[in-house]
C-alpha atoms as a PDB file:
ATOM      1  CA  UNK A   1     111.856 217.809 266.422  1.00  0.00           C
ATOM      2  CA  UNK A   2     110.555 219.299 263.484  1.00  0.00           C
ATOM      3  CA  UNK A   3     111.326 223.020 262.333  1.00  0.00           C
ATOM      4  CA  UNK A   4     108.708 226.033 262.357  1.00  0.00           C
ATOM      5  CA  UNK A   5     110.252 228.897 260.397  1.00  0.00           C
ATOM      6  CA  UNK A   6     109.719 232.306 259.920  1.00  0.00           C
ATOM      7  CA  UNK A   7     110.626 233.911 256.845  1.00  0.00           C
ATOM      8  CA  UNK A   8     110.110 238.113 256.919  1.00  0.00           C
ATOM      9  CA  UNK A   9     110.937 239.692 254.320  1.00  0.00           C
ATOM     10  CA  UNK A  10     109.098 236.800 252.236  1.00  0.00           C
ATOM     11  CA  UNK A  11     107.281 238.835 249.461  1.00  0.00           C
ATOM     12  CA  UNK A  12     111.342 239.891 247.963  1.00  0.00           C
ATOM     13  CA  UNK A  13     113.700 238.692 245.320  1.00  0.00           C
ATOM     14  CA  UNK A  14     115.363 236.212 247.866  1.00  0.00           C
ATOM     15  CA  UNK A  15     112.654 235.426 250.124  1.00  0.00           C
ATOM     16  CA  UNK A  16     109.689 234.667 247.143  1.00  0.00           C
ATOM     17  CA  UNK A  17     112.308 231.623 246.431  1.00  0.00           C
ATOM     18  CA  UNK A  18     113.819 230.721 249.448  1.00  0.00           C
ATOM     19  CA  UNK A  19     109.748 230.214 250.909  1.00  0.00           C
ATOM     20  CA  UNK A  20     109.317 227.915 247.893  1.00  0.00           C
ATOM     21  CA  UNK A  21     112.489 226.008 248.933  1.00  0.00           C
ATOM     22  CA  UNK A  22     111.785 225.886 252.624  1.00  0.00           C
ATOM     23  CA  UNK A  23     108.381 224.532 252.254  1.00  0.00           C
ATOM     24  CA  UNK A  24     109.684 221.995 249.841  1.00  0.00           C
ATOM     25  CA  UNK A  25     112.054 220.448 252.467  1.00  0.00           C
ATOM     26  CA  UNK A  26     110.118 221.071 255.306  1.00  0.00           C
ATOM     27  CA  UNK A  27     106.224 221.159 254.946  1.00  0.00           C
ATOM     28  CA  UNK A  28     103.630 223.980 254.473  1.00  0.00           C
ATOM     29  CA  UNK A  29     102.580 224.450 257.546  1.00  0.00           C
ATOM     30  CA  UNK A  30     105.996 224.824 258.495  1.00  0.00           C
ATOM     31  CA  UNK A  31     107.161 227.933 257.074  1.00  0.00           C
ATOM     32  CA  UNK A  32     105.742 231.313 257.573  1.00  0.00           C
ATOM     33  CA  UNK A  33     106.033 233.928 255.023  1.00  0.00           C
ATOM     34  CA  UNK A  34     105.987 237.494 256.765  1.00  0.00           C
ATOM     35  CA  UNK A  35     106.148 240.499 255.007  1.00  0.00           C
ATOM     36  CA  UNK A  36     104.123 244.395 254.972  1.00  0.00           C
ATOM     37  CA  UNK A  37     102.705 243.824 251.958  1.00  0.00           C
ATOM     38  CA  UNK A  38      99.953 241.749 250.458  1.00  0.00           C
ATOM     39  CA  UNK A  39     101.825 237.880 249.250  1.00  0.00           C
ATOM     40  CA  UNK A  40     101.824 237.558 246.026  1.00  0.00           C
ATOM     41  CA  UNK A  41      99.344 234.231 244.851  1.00  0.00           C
ATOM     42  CA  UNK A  42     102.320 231.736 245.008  1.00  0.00           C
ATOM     43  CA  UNK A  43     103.194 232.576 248.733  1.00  0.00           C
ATOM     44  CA  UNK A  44      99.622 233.057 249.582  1.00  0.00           C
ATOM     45  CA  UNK A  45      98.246 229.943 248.293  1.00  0.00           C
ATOM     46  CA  UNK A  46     100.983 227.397 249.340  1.00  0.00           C
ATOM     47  CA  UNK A  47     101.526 228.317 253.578  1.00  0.00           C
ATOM     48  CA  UNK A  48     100.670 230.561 256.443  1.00  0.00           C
ATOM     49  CA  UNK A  49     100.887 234.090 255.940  1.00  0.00           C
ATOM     50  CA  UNK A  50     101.613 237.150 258.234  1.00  0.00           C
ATOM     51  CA  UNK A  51     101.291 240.722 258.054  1.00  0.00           C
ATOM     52  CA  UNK A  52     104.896 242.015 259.832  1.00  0.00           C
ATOM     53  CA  UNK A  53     106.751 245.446 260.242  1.00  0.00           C
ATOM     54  CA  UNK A  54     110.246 244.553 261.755  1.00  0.00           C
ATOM     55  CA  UNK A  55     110.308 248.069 263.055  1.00  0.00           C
ATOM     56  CA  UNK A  56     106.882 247.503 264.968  1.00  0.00           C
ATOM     57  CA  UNK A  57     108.451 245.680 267.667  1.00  0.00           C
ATOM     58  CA  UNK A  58     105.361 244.470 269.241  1.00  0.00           C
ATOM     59  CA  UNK A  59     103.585 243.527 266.386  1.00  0.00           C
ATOM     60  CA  UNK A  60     106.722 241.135 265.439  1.00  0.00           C
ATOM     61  CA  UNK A  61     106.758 240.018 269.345  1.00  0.00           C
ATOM     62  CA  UNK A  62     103.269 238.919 269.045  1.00  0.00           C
ATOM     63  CA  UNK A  63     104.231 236.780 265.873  1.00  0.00           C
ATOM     64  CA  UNK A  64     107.128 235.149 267.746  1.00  0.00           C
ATOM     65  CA  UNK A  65     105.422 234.612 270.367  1.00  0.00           C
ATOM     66  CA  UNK A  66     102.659 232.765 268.418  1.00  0.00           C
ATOM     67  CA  UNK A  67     104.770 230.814 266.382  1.00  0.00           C
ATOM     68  CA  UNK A  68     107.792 230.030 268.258  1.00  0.00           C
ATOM     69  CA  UNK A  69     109.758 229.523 265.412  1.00  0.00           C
ATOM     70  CA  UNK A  70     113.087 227.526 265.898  1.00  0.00           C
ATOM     71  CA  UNK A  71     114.382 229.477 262.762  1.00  0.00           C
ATOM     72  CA  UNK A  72     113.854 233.217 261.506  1.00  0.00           C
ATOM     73  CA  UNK A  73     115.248 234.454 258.279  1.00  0.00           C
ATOM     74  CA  UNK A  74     114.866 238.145 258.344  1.00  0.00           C
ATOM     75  CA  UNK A  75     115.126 239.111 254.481  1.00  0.00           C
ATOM     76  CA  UNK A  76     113.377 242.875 254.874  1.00  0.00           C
ATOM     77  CA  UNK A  77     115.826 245.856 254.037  1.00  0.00           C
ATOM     78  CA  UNK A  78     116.740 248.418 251.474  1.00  0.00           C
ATOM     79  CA  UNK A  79     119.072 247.890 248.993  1.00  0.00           C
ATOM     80  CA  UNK A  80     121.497 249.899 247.911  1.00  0.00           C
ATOM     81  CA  UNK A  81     120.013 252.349 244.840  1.00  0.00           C
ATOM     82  CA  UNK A  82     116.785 252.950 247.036  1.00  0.00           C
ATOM     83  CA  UNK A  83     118.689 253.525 249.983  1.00  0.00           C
ATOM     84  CA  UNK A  84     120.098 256.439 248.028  1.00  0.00           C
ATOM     85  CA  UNK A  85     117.158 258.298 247.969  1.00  0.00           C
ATOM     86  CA  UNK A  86     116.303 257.203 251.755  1.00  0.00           C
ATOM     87  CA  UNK A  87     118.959 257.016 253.251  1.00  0.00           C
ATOM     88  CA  UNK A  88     117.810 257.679 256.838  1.00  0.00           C
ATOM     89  CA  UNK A  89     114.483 255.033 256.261  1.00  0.00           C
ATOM     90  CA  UNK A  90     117.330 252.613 255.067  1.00  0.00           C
ATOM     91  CA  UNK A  91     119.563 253.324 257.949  1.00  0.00           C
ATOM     92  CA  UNK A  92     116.626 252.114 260.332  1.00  0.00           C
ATOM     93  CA  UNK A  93     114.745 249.411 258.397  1.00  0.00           C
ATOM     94  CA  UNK A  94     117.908 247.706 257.680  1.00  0.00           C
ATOM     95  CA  UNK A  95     119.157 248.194 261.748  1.00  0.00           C
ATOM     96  CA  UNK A  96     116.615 248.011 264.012  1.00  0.00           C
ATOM     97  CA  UNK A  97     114.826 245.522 261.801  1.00  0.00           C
ATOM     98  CA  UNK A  98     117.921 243.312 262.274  1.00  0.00           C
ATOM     99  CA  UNK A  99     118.473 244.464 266.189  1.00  0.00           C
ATOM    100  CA  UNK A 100     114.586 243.059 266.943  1.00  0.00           C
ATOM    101  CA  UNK A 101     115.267 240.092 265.454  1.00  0.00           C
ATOM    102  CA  UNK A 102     118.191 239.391 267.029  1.00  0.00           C
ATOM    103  CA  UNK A 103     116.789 240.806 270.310  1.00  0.00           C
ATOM    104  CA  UNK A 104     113.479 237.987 270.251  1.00  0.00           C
ATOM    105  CA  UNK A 105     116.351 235.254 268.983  1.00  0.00           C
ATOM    106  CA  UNK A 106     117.890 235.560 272.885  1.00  0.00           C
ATOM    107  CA  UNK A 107     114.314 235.651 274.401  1.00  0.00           C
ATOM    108  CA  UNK A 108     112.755 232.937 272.032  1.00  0.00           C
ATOM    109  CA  UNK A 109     115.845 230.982 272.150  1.00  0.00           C
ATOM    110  CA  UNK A 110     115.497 231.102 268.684  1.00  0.00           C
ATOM    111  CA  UNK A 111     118.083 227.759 267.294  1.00  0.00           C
ATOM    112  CA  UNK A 112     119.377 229.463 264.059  1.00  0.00           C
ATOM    113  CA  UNK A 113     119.004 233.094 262.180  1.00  0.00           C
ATOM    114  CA  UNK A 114     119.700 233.999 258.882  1.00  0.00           C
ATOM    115  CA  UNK A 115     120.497 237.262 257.777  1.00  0.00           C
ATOM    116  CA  UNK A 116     121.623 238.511 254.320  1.00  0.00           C
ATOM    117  CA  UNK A 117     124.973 240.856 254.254  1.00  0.00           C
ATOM    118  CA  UNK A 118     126.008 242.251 250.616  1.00  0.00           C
ATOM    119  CA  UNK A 119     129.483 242.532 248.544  1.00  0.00           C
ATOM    120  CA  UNK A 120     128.496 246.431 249.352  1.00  0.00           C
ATOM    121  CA  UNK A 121     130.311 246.142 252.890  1.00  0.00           C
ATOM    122  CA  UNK A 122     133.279 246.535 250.444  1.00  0.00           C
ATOM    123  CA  UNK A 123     134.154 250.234 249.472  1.00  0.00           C
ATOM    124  CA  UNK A 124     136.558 251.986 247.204  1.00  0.00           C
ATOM    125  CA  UNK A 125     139.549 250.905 249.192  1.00  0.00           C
ATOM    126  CA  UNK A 126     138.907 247.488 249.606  1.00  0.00           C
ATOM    127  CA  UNK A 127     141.054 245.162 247.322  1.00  0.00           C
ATOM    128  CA  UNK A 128     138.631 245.453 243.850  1.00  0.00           C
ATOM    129  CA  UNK A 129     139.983 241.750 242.385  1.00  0.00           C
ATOM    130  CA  UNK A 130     139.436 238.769 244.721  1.00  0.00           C
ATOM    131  CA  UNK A 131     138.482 240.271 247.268  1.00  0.00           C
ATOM    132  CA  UNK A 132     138.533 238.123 250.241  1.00  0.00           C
ATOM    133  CA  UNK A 133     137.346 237.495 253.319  1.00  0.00           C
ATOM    134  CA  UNK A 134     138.946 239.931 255.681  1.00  0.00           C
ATOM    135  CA  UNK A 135     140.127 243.419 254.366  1.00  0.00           C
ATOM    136  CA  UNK A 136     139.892 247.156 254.226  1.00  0.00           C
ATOM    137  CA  UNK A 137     135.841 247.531 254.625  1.00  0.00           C
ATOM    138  CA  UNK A 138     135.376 251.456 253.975  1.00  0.00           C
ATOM    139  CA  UNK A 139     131.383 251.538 252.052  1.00  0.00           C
ATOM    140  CA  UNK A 140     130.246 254.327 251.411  1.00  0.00           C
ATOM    141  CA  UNK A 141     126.291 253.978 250.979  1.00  0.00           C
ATOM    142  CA  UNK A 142     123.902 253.396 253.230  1.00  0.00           C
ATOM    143  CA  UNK A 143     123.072 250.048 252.176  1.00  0.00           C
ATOM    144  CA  UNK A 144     126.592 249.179 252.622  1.00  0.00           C
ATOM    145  CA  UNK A 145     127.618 250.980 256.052  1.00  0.00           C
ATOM    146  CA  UNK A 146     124.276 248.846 257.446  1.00  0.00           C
ATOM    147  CA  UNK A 147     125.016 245.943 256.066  1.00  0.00           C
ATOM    148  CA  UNK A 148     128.881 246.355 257.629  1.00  0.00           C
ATOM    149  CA  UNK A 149     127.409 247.380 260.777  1.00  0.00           C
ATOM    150  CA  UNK A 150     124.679 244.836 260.849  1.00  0.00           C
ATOM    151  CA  UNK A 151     127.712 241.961 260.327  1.00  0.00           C
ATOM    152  CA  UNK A 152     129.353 243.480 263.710  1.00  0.00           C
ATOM    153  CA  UNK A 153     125.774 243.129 265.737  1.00  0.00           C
ATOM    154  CA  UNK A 154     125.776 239.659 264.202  1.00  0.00           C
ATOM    155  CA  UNK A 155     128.769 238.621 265.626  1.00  0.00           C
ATOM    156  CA  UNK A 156     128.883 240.514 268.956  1.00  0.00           C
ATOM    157  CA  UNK A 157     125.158 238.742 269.703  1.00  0.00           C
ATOM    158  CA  UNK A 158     126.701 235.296 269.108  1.00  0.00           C
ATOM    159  CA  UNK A 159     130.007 235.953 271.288  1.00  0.00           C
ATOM    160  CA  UNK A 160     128.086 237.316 274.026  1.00  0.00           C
ATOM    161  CA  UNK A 161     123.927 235.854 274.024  1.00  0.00           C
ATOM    162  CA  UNK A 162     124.840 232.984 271.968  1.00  0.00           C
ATOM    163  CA  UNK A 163     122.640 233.331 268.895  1.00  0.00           C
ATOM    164  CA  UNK A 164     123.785 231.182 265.783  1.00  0.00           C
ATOM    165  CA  UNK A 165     123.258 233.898 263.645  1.00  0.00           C
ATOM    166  CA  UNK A 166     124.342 232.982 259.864  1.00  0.00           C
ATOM    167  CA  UNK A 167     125.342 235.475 256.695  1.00  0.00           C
ATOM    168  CA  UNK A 168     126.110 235.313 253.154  1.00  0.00           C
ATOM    169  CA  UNK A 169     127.925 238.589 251.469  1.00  0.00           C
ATOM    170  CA  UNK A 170     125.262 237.966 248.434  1.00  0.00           C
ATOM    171  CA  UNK A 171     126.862 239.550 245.006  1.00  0.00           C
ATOM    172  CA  UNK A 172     124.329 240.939 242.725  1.00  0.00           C
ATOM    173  CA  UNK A 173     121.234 237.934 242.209  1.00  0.00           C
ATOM    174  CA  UNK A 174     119.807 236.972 239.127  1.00  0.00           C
ATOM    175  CA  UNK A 175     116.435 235.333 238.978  1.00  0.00           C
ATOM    176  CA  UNK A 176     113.107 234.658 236.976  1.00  0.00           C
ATOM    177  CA  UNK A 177     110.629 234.022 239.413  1.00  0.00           C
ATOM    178  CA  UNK A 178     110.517 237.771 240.876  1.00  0.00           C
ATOM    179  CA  UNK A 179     111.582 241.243 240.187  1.00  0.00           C
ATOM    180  CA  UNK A 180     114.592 242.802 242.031  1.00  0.00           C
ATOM    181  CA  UNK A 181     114.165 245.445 244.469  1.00  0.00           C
ATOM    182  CA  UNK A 182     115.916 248.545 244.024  1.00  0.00           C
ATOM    183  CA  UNK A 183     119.530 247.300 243.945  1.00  0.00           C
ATOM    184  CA  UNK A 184     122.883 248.445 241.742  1.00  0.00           C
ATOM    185  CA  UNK A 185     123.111 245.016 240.055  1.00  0.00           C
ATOM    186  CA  UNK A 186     119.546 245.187 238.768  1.00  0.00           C
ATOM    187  CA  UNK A 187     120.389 245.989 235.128  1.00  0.00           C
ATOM    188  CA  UNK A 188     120.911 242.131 234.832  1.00  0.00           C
ATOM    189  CA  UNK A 189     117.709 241.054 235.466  1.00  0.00           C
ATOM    190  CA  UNK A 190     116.081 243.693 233.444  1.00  0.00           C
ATOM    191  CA  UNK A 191     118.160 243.322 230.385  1.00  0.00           C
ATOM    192  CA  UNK A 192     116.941 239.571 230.037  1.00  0.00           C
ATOM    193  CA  UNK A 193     113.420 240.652 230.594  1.00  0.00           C
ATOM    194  CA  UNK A 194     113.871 243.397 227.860  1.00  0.00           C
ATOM    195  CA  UNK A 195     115.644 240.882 225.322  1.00  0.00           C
ATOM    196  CA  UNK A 196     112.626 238.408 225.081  1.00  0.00           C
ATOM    197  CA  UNK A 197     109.692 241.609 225.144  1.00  0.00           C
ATOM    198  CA  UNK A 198     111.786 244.369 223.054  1.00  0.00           C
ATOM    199  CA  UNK A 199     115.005 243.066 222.087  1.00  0.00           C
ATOM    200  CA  UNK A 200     117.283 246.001 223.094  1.00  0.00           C
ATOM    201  CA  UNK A 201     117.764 246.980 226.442  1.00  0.00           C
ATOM    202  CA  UNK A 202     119.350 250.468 227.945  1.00  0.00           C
ATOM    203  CA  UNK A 203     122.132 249.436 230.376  1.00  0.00           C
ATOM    204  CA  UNK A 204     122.172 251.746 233.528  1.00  0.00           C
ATOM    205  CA  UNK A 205     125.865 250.926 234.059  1.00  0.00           C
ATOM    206  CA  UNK A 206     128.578 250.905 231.763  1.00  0.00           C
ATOM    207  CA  UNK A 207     129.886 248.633 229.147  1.00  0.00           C
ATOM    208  CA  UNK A 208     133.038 247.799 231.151  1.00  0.00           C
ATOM    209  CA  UNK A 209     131.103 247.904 234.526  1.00  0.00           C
ATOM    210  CA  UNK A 210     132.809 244.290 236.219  1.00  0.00           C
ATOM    211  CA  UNK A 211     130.402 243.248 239.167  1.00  0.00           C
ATOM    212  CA  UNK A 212     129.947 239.614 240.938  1.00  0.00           C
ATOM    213  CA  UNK A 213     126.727 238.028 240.108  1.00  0.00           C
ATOM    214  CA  UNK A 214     124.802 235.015 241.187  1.00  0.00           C
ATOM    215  CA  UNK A 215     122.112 233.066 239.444  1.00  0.00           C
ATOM    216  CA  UNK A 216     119.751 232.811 242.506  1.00  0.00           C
ATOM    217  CA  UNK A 217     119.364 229.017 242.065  1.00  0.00           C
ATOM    218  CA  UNK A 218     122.787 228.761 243.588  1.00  0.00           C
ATOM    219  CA  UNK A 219     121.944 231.721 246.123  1.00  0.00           C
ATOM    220  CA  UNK A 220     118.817 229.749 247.315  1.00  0.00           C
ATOM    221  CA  UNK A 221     120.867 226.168 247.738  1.00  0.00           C
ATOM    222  CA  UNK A 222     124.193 228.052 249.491  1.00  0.00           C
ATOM    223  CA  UNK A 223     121.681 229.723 251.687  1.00  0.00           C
ATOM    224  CA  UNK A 224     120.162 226.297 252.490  1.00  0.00           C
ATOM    225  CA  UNK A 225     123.925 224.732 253.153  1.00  0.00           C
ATOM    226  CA  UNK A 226     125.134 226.844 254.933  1.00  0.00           C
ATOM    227  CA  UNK A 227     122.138 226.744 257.750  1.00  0.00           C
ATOM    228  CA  UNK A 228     122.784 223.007 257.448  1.00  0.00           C
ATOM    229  CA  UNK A 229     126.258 223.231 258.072  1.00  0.00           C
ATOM    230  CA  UNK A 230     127.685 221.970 261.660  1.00  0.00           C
ATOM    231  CA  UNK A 231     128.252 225.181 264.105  1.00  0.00           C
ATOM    232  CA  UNK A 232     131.377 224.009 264.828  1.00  0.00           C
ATOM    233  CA  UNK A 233     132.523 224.202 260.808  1.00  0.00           C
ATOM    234  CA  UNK A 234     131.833 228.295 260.992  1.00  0.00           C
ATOM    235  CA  UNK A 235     134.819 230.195 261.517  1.00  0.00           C
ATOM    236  CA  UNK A 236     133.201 233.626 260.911  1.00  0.00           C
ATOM    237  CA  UNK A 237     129.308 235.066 262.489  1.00  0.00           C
ATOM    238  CA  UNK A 238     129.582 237.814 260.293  1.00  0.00           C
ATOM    239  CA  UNK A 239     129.028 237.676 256.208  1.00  0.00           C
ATOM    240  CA  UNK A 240     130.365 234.598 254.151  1.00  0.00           C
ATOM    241  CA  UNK A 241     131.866 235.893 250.785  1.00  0.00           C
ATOM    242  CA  UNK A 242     130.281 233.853 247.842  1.00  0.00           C
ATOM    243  CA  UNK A 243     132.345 235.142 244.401  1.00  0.00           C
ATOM    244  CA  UNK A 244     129.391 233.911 241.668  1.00  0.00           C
ATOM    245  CA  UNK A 245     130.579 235.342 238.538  1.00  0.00           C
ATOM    246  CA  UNK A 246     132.179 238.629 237.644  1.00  0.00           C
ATOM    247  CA  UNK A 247     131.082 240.159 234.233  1.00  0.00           C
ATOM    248  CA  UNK A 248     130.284 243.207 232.492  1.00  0.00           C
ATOM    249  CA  UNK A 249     127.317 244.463 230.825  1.00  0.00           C
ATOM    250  CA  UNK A 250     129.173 243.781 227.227  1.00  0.00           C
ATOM    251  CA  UNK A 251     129.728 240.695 228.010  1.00  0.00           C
ATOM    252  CA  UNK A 252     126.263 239.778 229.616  1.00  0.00           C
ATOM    253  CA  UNK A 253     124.611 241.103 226.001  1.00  0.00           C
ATOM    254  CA  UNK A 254     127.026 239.164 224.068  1.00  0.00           C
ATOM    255  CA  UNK A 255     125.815 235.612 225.722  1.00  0.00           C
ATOM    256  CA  UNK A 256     122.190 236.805 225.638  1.00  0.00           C
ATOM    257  CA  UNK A 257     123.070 237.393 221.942  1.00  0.00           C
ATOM    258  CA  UNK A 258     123.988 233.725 221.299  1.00  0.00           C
ATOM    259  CA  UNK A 259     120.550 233.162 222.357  1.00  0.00           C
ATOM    260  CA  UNK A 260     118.851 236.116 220.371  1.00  0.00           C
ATOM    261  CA  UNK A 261     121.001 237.331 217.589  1.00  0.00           C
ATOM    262  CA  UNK A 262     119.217 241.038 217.034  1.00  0.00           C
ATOM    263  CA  UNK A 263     119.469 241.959 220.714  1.00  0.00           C
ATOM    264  CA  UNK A 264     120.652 245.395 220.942  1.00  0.00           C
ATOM    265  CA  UNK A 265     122.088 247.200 223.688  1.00  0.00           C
ATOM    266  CA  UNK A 266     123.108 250.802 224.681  1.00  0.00           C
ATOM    267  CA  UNK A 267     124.339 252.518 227.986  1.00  0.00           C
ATOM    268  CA  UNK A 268     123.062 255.399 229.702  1.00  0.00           C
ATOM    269  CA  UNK A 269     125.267 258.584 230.792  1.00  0.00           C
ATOM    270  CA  UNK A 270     125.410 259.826 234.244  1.00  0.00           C
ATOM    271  CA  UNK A 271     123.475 257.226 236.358  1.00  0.00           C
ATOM    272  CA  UNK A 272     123.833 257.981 239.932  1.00  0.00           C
ATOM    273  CA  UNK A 273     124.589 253.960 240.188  1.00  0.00           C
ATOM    274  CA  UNK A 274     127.313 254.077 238.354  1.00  0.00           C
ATOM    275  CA  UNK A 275     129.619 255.582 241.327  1.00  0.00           C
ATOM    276  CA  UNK A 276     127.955 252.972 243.957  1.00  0.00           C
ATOM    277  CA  UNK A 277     128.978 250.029 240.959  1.00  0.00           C
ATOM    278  CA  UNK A 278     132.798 251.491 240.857  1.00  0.00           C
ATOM    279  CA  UNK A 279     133.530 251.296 244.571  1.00  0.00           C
ATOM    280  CA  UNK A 280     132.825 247.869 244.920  1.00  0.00           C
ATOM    281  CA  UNK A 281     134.723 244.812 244.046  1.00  0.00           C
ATOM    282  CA  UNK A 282     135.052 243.325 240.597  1.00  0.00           C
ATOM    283  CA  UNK A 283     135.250 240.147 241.709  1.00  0.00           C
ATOM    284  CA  UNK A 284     135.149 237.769 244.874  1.00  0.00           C
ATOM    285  CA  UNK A 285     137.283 235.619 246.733  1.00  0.00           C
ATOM    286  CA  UNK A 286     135.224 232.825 248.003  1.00  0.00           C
ATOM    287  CA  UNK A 287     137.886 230.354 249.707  1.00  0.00           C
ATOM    288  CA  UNK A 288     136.681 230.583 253.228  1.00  0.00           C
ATOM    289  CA  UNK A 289     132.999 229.472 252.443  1.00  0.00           C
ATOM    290  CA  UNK A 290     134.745 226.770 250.523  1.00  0.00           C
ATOM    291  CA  UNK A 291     136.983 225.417 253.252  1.00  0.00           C
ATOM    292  CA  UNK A 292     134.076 225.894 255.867  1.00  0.00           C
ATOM    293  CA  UNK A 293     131.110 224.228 254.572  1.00  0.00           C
ATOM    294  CA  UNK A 294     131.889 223.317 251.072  1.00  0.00           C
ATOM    295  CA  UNK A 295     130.877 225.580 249.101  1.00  0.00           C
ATOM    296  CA  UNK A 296     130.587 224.893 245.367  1.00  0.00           C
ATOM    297  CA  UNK A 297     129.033 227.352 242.421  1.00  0.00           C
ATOM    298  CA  UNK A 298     127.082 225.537 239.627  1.00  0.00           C
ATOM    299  CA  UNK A 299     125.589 227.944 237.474  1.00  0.00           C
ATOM    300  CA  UNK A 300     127.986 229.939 234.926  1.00  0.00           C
ATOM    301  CA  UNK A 301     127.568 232.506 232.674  1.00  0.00           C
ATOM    302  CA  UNK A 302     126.142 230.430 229.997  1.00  0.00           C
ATOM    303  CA  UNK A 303     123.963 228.682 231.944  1.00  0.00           C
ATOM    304  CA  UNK A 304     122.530 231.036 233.714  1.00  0.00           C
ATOM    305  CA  UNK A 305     121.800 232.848 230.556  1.00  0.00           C
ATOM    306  CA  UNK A 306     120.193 229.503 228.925  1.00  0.00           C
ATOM    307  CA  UNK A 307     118.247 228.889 231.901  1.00  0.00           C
ATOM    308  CA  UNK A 308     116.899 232.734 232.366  1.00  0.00           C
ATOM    309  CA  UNK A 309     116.113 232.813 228.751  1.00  0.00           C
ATOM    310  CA  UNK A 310     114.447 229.408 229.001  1.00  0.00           C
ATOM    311  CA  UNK A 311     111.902 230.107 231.635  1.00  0.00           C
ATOM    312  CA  UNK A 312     111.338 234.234 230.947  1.00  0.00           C
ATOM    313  CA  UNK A 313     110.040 232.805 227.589  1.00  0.00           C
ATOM    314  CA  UNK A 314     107.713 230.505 229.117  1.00  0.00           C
ATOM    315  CA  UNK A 315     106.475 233.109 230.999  1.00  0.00           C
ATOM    316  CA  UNK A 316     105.917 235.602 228.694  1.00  0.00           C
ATOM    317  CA  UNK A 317     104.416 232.868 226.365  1.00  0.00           C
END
């Protein structure tokens, strides 16, 4: 039986990719990008597009209903800096957005949803170095106490309708092909994109700011394995921790200055994402996605940086 999969959310960091991947494995025509905004040309040229709000409940009905997708991967929420500012808007995109979804998944009979959780379930008394898989979970933004709460609907819908829902506790994603959205890790996407047009960059968080990261090549393929991984394998419905790799500003400017020897870069005072960046973890323990479906990284930090530089410079050429 061949697939038919909705992707909402498509028009973000994760989905813009994960659309491109999707239709590479599984045909065109077999992978609807939804999102409230106009596609950009890439998602609008290559596969079906549909105009969705996940908190218009009958609007995303009628699109399950026409498409009967056997997947959904609901990528639509506000991240953590945004969320911030809107904190009850955040609250309910990123809840009842999930809660529909979830809701059409029992009706639909929907075979497998995806849904992204964040290392910001973690809060300031979680432990900060390796944190693993089960521990304190206290967040304390928005972003984070949805994200926690969304992992808790996740699993209660599978223990009691059924639904194999599937989650990944993303760290912060690093990619070339689209600009992040509003999140506390952004600084290390901007700072390559400032290297190659200005070469100095103004970091948002400080010098000795330690934060997991992922280059979104390996986000986009552990995404992919683990909704190819045998039910039976999954010993958690909630959020799979993926560790990526923990470093600082300092340190990301020192690689991208192997690369471009006059980069210069400074730090701001007094960014109010500096206090979301301190109560979460420094680094990740990743063990359980390892054991359960095999989970391997790829992409250091000098890799990533060679491959970011690589293609931002083709695109600005």
């Amino acid at each position: 039986m061949s697939e038919k999969i909705l992707v909402i959310g498509a028009n973000g960091q994760i989905g813009t990719e994960l659309v491109t991947a999707l239709r590479g494995i599984h045909g065109s025509a077999q992978v609807v990008a939804c999102d409230i905004n106009n596609p950009i040309y890439a998602i609008r040229n290559s596969g079906p597009f549909e105009f969705v709000n996940v908190l218009d409940k009958e609007n995303l009905h009628q699109i399950f209903n026409k498409h009967q997708p056997t997947q959904v991967y609901l990528l639509a929420a506000m991240l953590s800096a945004v969320g911030e500012q809107k904190p009850k808007l955040a609250w309910d995109l990123n809840m009842t957005g999930l809660l529909n979804v979830l809701d059409f998944a029992v009706e639909f009979k929907i075979a497998k949803v995806f849904w992204p959780s964040s290392i910001a379930v973690f809060g300031p008394h979680s432990p900060q170095y390796n944190t693993p898989q089960f521990c304190v979970m206290d967040p304390n933004t928005v972003y984070g106490f949805s994200k926690l709460a969304g992992e808790r609907w996740c699993e209660y819908y599978h223990a009691k309708y059924g639904v194999d829902v599937r989650s990944i506790r993303y760290p912060g994603l690093i990619g070339w092909r689209a600009n992040p959205g509003g999140g506390t890790t952004d600084y290390a996407v901007h700072i390559f994109h400032s290297a190659i047009k200005t070469g100095k960059y103004e970091s948002f968080l400080s010098e000795d700011t330690a934060l997991p990261m992922m280059y979104m090549d390996d986000a986009i393929r552990a995404t992919l394995e683990l909704m190819d991984a045998p039910a039976e394998s999954l010993s958690t419905r909630a959020g799979y921790n993926l560790g990526g790799i923990s470093f600082t500003p300092r340190t990301l400017a020192a690689e991208i200055k192997k690369h471009i020897p006059d980069f210069e870069i400074s730090y701001a005072d007094n960014d109010p994402r500096q206090a979301i960046a301190d109560s979460w973890p420094k680094s990740i323990d990743d063990t359980t996605a390892q054991n359960d479906w095999g989970w391997e990284m790829e992409f250091d930090l000098a890799k990533m940086t060679e491959d970011m530089l690589m293609n931002l410079k083709k695109v600005y050429t």
